[in-house]
N, C-alpha and C. Protein backbone atom coordinates (compact mmCIF):
# COMPACT_ATOMS: atom_id res chain seq x y z
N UNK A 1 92.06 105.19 118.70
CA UNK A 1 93.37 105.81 118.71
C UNK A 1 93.18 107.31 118.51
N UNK A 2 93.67 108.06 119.21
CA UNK A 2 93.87 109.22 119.36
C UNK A 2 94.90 109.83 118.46
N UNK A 3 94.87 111.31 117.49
CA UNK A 3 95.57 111.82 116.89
C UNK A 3 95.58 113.24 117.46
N UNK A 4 97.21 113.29 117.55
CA UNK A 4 97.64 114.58 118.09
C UNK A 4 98.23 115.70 116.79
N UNK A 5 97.61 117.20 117.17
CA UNK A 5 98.23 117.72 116.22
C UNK A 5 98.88 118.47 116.30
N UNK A 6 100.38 118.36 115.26
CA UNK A 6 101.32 118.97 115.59
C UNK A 6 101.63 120.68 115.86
N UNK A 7 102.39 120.48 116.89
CA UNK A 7 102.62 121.93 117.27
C UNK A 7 103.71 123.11 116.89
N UNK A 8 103.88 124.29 116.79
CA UNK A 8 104.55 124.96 115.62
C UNK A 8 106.06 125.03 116.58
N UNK A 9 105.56 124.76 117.88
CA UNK A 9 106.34 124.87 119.04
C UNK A 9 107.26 123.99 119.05
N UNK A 10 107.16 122.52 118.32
CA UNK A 10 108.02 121.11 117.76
C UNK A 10 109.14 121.59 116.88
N UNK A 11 110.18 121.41 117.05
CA UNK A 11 111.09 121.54 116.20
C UNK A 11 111.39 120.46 115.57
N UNK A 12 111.22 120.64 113.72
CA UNK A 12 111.64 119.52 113.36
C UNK A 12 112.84 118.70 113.64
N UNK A 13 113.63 119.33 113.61
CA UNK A 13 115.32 118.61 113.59
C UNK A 13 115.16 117.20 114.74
N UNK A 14 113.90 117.16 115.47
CA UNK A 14 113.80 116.01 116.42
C UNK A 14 112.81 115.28 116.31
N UNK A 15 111.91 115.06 115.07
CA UNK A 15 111.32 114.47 114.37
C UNK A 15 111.83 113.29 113.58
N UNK A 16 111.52 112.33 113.69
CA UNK A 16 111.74 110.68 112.71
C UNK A 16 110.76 110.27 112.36
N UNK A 17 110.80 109.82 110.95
CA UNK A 17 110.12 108.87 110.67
C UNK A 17 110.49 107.19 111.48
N UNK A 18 109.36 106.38 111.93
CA UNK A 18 109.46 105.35 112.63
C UNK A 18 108.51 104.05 111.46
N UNK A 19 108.88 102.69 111.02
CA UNK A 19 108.16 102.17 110.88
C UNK A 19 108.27 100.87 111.91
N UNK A 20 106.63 100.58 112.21
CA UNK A 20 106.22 99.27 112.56
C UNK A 20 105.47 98.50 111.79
N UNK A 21 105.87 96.97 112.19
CA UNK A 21 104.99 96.10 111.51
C UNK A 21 104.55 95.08 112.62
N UNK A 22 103.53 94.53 111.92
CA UNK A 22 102.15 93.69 113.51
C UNK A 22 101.32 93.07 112.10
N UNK A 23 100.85 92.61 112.84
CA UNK A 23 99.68 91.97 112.35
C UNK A 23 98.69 92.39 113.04
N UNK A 24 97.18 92.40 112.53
CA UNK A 24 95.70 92.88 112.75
C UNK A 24 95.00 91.79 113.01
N UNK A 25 94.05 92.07 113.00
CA UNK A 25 92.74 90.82 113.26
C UNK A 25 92.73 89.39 112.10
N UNK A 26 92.97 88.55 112.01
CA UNK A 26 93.35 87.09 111.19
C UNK A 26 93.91 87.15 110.64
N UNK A 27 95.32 87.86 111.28
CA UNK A 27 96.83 87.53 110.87
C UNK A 27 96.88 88.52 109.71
N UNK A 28 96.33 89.61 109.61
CA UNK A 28 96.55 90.39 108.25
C UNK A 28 97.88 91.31 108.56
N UNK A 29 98.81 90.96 107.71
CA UNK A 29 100.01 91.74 108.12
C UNK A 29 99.63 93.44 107.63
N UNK A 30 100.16 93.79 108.68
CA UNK A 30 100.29 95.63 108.79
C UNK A 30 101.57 96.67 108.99
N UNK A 31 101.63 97.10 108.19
CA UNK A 31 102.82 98.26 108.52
C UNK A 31 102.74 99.45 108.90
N UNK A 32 103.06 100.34 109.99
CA UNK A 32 102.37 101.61 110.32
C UNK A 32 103.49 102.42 110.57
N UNK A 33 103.55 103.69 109.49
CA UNK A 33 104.61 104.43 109.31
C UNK A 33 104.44 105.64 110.19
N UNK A 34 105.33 106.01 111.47
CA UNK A 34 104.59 107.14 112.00
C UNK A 34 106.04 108.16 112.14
N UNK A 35 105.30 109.48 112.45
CA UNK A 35 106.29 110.42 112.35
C UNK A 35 106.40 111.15 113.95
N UNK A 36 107.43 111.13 114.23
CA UNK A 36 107.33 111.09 115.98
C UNK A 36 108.72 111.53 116.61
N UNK A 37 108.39 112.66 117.70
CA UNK A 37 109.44 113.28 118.68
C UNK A 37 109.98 112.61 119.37
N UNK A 38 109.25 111.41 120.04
CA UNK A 38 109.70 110.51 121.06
C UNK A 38 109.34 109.18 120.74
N UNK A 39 110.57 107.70 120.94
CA UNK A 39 110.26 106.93 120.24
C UNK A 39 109.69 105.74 120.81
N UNK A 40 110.13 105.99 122.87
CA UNK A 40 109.14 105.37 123.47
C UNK A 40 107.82 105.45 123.46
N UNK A 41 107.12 106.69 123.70
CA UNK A 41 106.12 107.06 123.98
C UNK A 41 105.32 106.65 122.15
N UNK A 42 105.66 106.54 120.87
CA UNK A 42 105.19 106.17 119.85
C UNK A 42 104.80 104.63 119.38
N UNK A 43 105.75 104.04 120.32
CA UNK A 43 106.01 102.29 120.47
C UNK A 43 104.62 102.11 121.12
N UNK A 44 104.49 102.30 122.20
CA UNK A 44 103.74 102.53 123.35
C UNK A 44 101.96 102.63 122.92
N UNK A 45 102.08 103.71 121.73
CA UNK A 45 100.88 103.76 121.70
C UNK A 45 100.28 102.96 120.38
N UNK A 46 101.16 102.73 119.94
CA UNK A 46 101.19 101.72 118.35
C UNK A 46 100.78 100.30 118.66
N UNK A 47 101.79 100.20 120.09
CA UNK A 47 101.06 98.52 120.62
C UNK A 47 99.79 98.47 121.19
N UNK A 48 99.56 99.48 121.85
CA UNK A 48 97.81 99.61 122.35
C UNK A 48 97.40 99.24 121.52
N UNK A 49 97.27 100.85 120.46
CA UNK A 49 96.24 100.55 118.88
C UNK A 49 96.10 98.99 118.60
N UNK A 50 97.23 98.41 118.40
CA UNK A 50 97.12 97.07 117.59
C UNK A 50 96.62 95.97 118.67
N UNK A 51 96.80 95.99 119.65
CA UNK A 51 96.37 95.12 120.90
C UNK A 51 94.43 95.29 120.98
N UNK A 52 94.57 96.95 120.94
CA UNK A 52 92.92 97.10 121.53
C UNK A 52 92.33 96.80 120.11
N UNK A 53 92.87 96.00 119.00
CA UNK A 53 92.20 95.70 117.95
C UNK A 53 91.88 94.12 117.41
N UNK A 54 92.64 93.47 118.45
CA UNK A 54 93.11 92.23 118.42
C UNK A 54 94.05 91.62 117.58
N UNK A 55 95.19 92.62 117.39
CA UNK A 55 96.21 92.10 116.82
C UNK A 55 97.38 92.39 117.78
N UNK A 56 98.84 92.09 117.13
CA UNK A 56 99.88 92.16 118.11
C UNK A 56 101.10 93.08 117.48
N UNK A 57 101.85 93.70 118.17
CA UNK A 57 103.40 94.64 117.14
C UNK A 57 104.39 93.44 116.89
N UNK A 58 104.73 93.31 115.47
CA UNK A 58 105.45 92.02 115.39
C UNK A 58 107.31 93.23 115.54
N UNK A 59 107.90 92.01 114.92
CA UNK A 59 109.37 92.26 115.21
C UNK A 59 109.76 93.09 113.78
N UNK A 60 110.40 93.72 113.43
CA UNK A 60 111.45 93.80 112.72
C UNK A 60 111.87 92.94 111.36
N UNK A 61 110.86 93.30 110.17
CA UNK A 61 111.02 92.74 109.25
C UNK A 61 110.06 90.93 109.15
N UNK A 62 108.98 91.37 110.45
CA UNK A 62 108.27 90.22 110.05
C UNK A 62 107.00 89.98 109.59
N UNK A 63 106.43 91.45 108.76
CA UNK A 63 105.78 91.26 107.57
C UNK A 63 106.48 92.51 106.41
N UNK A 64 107.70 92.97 106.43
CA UNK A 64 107.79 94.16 105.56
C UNK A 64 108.47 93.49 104.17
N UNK A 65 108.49 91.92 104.37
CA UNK A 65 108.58 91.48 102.89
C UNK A 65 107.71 91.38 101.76
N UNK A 66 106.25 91.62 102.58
CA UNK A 66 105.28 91.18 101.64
C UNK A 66 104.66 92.58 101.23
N UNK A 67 105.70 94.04 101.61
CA UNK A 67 105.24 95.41 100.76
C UNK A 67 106.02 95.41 100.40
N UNK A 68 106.19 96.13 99.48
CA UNK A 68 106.97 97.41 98.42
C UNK A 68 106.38 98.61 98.59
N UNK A 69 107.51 99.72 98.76
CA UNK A 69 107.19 100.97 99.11
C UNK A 69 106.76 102.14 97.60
N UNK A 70 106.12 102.53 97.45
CA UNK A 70 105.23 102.88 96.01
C UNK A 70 105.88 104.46 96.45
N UNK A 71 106.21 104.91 95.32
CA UNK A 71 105.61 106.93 95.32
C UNK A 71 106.93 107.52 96.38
């Protein structure tokens, strides 16, 4: 996975925080909090990551019971 770095040229005001949750390699549930201009193009590359790892992007609350958000 590739990390892009941000540009001064980005205006925040069109910035979100996005979370996903998936599972990883033998079902280990994962949550991946990302901060992003566009929310196709962030989906997009979140399911690669987790695909080219052998896991899958689950739905919407189908591992974010088993965190608590700390700090």
């Amino acid at each position: 996975m590739r990390l892009r770095v941000a540009s001064a040229a980005i205006d925040d005001a069109n910035m979100e925080t996005i979370i996903y949750e998936g599972y990883g390699p033998g079902g280990t549930a994962v949550m991946v909090e990302c901060l992003s201009d566009n929310r196709n193009r962030t989906v997009a590359e979140v399911r690669h990551a987790f695909s080219k790892c052998g896991g899958n992007l689950g739905t919407d609350g189908s591992v974010a019971y088993l965190f608590s958000k700390k700090g």
